[in-house]
N, C-alpha and C. Protein backbone atom coordinates (compact mmCIF):
# COMPACT_ATOMS: atom_id res chain seq x y z
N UNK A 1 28.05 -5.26 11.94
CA UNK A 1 28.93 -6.32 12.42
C UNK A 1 28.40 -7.65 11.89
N UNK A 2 29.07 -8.40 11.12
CA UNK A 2 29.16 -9.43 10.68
C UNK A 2 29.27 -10.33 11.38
N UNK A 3 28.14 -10.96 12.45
CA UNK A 3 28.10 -11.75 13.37
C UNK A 3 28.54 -13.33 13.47
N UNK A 4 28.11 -14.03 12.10
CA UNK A 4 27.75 -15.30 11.61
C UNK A 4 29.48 -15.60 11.00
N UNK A 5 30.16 -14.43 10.33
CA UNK A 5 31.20 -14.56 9.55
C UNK A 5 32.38 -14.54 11.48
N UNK A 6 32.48 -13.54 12.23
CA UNK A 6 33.04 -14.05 13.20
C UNK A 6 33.15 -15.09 13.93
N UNK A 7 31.69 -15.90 14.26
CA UNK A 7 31.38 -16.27 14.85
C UNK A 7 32.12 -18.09 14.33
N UNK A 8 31.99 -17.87 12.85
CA UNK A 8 32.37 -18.89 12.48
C UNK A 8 33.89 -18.91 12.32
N UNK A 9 34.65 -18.10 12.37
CA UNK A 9 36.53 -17.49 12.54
C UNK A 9 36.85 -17.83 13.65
N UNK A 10 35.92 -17.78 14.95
CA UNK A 10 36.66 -18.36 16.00
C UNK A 10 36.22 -19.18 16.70
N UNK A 11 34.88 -19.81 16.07
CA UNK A 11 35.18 -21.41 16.17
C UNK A 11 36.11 -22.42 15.75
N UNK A 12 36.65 -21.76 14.40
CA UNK A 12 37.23 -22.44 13.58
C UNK A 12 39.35 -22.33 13.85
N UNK A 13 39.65 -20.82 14.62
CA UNK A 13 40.97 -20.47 14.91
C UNK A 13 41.31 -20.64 16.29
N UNK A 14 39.62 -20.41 17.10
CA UNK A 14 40.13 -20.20 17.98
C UNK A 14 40.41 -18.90 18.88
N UNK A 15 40.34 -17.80 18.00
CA UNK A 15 40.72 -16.39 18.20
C UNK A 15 40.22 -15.68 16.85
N UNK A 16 39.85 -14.48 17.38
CA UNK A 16 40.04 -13.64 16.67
C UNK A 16 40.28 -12.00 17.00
N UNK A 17 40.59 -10.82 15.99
CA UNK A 17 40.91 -9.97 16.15
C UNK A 17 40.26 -9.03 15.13
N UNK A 18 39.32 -7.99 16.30
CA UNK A 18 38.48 -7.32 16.12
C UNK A 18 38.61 -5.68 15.48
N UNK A 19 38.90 -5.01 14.92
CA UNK A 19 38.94 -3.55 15.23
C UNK A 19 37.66 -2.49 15.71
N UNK A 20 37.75 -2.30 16.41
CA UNK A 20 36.34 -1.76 16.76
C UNK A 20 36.23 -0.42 16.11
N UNK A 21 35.15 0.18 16.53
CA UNK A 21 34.60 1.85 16.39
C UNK A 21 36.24 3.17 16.28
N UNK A 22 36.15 2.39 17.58
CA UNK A 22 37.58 3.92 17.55
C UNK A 22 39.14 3.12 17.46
N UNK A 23 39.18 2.65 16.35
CA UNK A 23 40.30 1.90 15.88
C UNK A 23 41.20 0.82 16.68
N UNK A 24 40.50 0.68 18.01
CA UNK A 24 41.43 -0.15 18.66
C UNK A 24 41.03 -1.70 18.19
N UNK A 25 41.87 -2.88 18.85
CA UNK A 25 41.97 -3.69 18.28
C UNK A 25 41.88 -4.91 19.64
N UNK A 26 40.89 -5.45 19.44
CA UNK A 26 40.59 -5.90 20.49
C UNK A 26 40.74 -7.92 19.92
N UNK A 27 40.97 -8.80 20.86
CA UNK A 27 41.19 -10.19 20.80
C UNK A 27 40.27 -11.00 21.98
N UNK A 28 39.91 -11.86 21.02
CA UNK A 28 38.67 -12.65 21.41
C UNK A 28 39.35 -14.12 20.92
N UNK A 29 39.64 -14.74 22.67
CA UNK A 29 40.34 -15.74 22.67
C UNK A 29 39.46 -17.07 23.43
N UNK A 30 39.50 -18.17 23.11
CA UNK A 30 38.78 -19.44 23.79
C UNK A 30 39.93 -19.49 24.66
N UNK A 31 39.43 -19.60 25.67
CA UNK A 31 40.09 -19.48 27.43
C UNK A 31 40.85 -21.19 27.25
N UNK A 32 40.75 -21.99 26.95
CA UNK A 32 41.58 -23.16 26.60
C UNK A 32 42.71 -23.24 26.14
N UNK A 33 42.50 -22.03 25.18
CA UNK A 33 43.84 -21.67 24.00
C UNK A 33 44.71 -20.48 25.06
N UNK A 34 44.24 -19.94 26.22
CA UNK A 34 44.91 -19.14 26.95
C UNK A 34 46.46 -19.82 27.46
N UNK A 35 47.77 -18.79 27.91
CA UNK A 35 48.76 -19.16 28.14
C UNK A 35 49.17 -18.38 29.06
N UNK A 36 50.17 -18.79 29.57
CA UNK A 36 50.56 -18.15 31.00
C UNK A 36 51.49 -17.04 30.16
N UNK A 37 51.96 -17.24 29.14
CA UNK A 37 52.87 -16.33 28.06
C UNK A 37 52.54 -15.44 27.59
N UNK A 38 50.89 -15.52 27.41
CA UNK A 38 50.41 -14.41 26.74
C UNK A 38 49.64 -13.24 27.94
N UNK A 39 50.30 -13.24 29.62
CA UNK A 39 49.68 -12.37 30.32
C UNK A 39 48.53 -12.84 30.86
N UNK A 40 48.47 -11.83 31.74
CA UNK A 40 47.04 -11.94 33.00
C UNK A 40 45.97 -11.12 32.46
N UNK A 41 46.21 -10.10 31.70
CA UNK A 41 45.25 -8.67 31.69
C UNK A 41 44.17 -9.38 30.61
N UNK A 42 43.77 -10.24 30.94
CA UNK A 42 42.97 -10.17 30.12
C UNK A 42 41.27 -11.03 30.31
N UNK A 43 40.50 -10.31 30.20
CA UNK A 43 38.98 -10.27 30.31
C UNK A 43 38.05 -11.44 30.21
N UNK A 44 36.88 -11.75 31.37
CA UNK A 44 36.17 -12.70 30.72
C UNK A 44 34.96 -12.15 30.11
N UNK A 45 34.45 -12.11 28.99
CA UNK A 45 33.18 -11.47 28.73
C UNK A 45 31.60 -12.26 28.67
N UNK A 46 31.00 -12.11 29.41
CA UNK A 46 29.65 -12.73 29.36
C UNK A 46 28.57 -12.36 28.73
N UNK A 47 27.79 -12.99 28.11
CA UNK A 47 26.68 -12.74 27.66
C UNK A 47 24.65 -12.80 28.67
N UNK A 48 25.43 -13.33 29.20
CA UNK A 48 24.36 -13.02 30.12
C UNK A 48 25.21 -14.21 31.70
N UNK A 49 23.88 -13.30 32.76
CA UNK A 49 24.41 -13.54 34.12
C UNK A 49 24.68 -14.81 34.52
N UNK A 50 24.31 -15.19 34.26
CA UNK A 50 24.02 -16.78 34.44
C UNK A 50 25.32 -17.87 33.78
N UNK A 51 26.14 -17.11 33.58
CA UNK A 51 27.41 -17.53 33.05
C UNK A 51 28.58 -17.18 34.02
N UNK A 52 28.51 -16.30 35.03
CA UNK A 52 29.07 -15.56 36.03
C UNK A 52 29.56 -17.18 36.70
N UNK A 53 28.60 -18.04 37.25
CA UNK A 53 28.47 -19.43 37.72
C UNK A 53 29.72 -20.73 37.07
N UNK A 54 30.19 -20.14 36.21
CA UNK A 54 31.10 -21.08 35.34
C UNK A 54 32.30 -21.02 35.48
N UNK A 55 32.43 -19.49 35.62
CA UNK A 55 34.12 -18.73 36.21
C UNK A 55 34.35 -18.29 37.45
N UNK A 56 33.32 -18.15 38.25
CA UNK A 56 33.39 -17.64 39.95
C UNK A 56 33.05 -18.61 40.81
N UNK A 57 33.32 -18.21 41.63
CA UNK A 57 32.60 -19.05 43.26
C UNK A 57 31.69 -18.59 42.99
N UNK A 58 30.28 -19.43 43.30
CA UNK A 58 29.53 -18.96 44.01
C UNK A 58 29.03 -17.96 44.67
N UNK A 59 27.94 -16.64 43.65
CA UNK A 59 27.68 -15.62 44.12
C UNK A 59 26.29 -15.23 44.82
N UNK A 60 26.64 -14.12 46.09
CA UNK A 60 25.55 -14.02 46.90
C UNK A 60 24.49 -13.35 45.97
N UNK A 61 22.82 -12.97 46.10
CA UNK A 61 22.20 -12.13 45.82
C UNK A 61 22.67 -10.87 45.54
N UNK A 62 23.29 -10.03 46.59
CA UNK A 62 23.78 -9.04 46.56
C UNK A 62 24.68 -8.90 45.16
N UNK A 63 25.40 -9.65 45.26
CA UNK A 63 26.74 -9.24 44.23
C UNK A 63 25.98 -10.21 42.58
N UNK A 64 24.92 -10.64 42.74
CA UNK A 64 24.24 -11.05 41.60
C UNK A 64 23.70 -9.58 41.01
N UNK A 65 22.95 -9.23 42.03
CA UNK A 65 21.72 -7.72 41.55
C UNK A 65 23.27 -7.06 41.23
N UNK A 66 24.35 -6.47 41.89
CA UNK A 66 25.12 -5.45 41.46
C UNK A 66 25.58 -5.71 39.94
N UNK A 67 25.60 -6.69 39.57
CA UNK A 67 26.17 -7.05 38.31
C UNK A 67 24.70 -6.91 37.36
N UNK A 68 23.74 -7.59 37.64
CA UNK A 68 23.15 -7.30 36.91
C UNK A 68 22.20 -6.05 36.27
N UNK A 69 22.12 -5.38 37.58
CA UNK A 69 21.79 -3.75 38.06
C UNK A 69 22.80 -3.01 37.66
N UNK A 70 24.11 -2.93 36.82
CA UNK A 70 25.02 -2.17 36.74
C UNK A 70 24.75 -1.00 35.04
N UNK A 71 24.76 0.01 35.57
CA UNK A 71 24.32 0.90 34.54
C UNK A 71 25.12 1.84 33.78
N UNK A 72 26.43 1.03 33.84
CA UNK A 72 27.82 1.52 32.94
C UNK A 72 28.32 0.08 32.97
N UNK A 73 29.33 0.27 31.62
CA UNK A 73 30.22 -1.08 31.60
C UNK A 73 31.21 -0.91 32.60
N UNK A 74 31.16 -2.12 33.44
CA UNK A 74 32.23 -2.76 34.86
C UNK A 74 33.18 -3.70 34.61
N UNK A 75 34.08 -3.51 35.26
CA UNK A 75 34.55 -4.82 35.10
C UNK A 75 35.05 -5.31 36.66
N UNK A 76 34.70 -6.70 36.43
CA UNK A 76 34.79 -7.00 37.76
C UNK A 76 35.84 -7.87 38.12
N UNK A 77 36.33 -8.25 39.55
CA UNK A 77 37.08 -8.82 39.26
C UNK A 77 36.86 -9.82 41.11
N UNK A 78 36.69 -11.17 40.62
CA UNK A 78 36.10 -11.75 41.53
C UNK A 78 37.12 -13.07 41.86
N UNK A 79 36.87 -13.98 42.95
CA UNK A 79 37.49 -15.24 43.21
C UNK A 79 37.09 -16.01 41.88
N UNK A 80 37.84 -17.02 41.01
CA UNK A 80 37.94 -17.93 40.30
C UNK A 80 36.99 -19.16 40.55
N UNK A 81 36.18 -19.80 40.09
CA UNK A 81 35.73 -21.12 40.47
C UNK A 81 36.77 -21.91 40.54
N UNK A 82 36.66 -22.61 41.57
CA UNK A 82 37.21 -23.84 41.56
C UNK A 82 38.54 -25.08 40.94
N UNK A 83 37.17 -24.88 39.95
CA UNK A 83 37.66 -26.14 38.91
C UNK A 83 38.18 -25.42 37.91
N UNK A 84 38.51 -23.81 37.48
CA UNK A 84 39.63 -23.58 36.51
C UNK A 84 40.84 -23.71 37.41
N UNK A 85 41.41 -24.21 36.68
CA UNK A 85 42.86 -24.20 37.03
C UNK A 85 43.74 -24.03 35.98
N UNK A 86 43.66 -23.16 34.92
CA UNK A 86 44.66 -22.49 34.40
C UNK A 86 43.26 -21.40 33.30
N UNK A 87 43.86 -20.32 33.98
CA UNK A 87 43.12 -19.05 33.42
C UNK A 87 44.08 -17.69 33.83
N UNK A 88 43.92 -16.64 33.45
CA UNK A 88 44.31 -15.12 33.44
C UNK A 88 44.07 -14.45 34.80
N UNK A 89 44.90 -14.49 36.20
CA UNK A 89 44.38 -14.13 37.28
C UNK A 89 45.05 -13.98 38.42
N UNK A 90 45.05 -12.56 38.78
CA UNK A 90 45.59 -12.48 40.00
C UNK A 90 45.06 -12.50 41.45
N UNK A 91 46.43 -13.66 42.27
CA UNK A 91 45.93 -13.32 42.99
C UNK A 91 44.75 -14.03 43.16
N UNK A 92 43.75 -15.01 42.93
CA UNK A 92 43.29 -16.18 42.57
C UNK A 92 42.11 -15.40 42.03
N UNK A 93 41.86 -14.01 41.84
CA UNK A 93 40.53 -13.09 41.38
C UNK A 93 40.72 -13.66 39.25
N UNK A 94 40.00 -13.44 39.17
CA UNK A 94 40.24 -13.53 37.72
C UNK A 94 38.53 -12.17 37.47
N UNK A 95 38.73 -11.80 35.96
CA UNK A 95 38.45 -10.36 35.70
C UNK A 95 37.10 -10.76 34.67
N UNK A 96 36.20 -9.95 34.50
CA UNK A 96 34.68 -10.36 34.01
C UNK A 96 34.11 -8.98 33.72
N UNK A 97 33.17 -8.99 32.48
CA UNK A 97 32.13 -8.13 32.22
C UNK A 97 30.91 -9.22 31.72
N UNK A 98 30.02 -8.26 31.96
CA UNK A 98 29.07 -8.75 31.42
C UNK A 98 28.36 -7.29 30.54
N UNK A 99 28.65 -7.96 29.36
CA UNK A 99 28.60 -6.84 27.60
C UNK A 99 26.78 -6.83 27.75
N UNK A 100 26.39 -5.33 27.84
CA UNK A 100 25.08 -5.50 27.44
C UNK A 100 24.93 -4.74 26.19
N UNK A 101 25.76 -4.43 25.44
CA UNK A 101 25.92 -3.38 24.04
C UNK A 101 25.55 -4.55 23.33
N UNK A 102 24.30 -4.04 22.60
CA UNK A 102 23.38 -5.25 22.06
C UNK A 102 24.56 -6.20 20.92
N UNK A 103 25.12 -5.45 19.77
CA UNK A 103 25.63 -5.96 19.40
C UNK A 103 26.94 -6.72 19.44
N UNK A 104 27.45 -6.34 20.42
CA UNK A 104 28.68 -7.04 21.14
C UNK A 104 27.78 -8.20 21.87
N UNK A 105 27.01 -7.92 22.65
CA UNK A 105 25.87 -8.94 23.03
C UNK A 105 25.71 -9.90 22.55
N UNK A 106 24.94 -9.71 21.31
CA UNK A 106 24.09 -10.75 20.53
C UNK A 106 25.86 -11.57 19.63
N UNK A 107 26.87 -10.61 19.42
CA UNK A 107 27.95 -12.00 19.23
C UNK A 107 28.38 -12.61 20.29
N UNK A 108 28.58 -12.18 21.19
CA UNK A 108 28.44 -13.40 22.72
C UNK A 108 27.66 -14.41 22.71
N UNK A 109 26.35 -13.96 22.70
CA UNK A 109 25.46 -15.08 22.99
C UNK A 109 25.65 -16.26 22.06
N UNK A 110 25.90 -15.74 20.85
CA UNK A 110 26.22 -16.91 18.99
C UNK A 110 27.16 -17.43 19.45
N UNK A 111 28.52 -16.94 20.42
CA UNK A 111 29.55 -17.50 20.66
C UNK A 111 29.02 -18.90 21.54
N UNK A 112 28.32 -18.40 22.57
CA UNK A 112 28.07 -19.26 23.75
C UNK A 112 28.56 -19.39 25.18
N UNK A 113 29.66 -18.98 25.04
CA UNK A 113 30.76 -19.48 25.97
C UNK A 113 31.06 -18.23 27.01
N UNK A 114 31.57 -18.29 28.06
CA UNK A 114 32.40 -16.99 28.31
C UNK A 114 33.55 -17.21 27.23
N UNK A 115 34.15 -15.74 26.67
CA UNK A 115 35.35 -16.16 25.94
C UNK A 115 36.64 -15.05 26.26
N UNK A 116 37.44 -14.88 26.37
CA UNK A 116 37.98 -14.04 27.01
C UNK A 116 39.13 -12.82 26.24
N UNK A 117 39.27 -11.41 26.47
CA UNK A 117 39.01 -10.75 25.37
C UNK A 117 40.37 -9.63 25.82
N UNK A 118 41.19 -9.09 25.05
CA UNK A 118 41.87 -8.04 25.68
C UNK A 118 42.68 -7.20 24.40
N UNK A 119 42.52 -6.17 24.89
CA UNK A 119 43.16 -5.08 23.77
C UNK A 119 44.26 -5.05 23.92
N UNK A 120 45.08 -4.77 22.39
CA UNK A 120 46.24 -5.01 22.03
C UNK A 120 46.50 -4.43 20.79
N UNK A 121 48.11 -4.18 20.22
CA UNK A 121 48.71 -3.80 19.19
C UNK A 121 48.77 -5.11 18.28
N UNK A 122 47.74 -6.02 18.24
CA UNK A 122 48.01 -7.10 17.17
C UNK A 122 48.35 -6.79 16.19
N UNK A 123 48.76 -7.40 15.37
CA UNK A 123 49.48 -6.92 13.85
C UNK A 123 48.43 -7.26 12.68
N UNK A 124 47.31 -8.63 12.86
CA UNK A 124 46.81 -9.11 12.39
C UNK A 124 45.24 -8.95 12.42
N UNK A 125 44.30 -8.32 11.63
CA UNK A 125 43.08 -7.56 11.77
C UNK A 125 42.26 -8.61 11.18
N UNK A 126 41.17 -9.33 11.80
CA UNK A 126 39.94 -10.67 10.86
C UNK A 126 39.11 -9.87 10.44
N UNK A 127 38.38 -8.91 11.90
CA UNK A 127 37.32 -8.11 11.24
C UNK A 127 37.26 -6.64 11.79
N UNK A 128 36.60 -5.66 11.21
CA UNK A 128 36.57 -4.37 11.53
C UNK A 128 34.73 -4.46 11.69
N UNK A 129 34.51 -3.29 12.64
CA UNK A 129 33.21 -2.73 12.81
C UNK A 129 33.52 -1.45 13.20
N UNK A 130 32.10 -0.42 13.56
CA UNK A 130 32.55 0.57 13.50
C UNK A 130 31.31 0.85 14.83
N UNK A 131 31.21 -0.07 15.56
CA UNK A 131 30.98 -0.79 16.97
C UNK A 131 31.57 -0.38 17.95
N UNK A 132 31.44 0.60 19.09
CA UNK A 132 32.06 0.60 19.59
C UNK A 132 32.39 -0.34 20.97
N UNK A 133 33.51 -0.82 21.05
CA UNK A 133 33.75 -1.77 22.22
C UNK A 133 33.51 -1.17 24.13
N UNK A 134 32.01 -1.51 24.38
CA UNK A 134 32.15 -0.98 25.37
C UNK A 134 33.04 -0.15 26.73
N UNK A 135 33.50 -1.72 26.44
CA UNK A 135 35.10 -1.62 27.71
C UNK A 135 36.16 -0.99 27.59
N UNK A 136 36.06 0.00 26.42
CA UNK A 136 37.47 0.64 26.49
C UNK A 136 36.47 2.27 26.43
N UNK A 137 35.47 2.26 26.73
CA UNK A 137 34.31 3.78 26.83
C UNK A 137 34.97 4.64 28.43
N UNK A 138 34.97 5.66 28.23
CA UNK A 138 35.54 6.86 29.40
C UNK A 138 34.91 6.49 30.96
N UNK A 139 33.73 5.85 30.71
CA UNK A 139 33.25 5.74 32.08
C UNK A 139 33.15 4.84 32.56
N UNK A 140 34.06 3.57 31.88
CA UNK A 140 33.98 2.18 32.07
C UNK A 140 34.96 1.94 33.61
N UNK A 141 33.74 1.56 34.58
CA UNK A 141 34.43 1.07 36.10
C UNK A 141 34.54 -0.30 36.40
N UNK A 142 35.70 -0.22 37.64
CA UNK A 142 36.22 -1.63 37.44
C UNK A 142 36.13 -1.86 39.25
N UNK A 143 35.57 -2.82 39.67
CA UNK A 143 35.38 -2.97 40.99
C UNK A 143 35.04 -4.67 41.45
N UNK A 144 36.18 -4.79 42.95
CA UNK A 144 35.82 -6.31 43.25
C UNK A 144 34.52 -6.68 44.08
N UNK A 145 34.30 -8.00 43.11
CA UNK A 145 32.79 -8.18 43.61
C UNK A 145 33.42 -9.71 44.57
N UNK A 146 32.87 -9.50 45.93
CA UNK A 146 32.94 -11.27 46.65
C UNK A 146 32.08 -11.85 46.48
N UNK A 147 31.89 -13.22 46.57
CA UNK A 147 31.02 -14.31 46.89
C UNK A 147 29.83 -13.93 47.70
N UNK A 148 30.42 -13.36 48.67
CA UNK A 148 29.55 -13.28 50.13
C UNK A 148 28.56 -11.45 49.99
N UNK A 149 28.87 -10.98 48.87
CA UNK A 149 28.31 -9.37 48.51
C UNK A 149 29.23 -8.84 49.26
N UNK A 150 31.05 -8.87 49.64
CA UNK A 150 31.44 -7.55 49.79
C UNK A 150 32.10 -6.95 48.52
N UNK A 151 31.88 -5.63 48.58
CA UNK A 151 32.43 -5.09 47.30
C UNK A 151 33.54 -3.36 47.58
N UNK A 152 34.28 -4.10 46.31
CA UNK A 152 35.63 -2.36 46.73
C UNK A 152 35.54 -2.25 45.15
N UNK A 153 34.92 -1.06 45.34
CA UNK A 153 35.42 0.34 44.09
C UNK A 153 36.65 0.30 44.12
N UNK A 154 37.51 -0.21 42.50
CA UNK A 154 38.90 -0.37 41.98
C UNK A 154 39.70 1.21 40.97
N UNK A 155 38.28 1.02 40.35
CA UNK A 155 38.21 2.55 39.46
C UNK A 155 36.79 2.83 39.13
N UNK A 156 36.29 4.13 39.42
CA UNK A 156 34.85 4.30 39.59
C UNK A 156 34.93 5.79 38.60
């Protein structure tokens, strides 16, 4: 994976569009450039925990360790901070992973940002890898995490 060559495509577009490992086609969008047109379903991805703080309320210990203690890709789906007021979200929850697949990883981290990501029939392909995209893996669970550590298994 051509980290430096993405990395610089969607600084520069704004977006881009990935093909991963098992041919799907995944979009990696700056949450700014998001639209109420283009749908809810779609993902915030983090590079590390400490970014959780940017898109959520305020999380307890509890629901810190579960995220960071999580030993399959999750996706979570928690109350919104605050101060977004226009993002992808139902229901005022808006939706989060945190990617520890090194190389999906290490282009997060180059990115910086949370950036927000969702599979699709795009027509238009920037880059291919042969990577596979965690979040679309067989055992990938999806469960709401609260502020306060309560939590409901969504798909386990």
């Amino acid at each position: 994976m051509d980290h430096s060559s993405i990395v610089k495509s969607f600084r520069d577009k704004g977006s881009v569009v990935i093909q991963e490992g098992n041919s799907k086609k995944i979009k990696f969008l700056k949450p700014e450039l998001w639209t109420e047109e283009m749908g809810q379903d779609w993902v915030y991805l983090l590079s590390d925990i400490f970014q959780i703080r940017s898109i959520c309320e305020p999380f307890s210990e509890v629901s810190l360790d579960i995220v960071e203690f999580a030993s399959k890709p999750t996706i979570y789906h928690s109350p919104a901070n605050k101060i977004i007021s226009k993002a992808p979200m139902t229901n005022g929850n808006l939706k989060f992973a945190l990617i520890r697949e090194p190389n999906w990883n290490k282009l997060l981290f180059q990115i910086s940002q949370p950036i927000l990501a969702k599979e699709g029939d795009w027509k238009e392909i920037d880059f291919k890898t042969n990577v596979f995209y965690p979040l679309l893996m067989a055992g990938t669970k999806e469960m709401f995490l609260g502020p306060e550590g309560d939590v409901k298994i969504i798909k386990g």
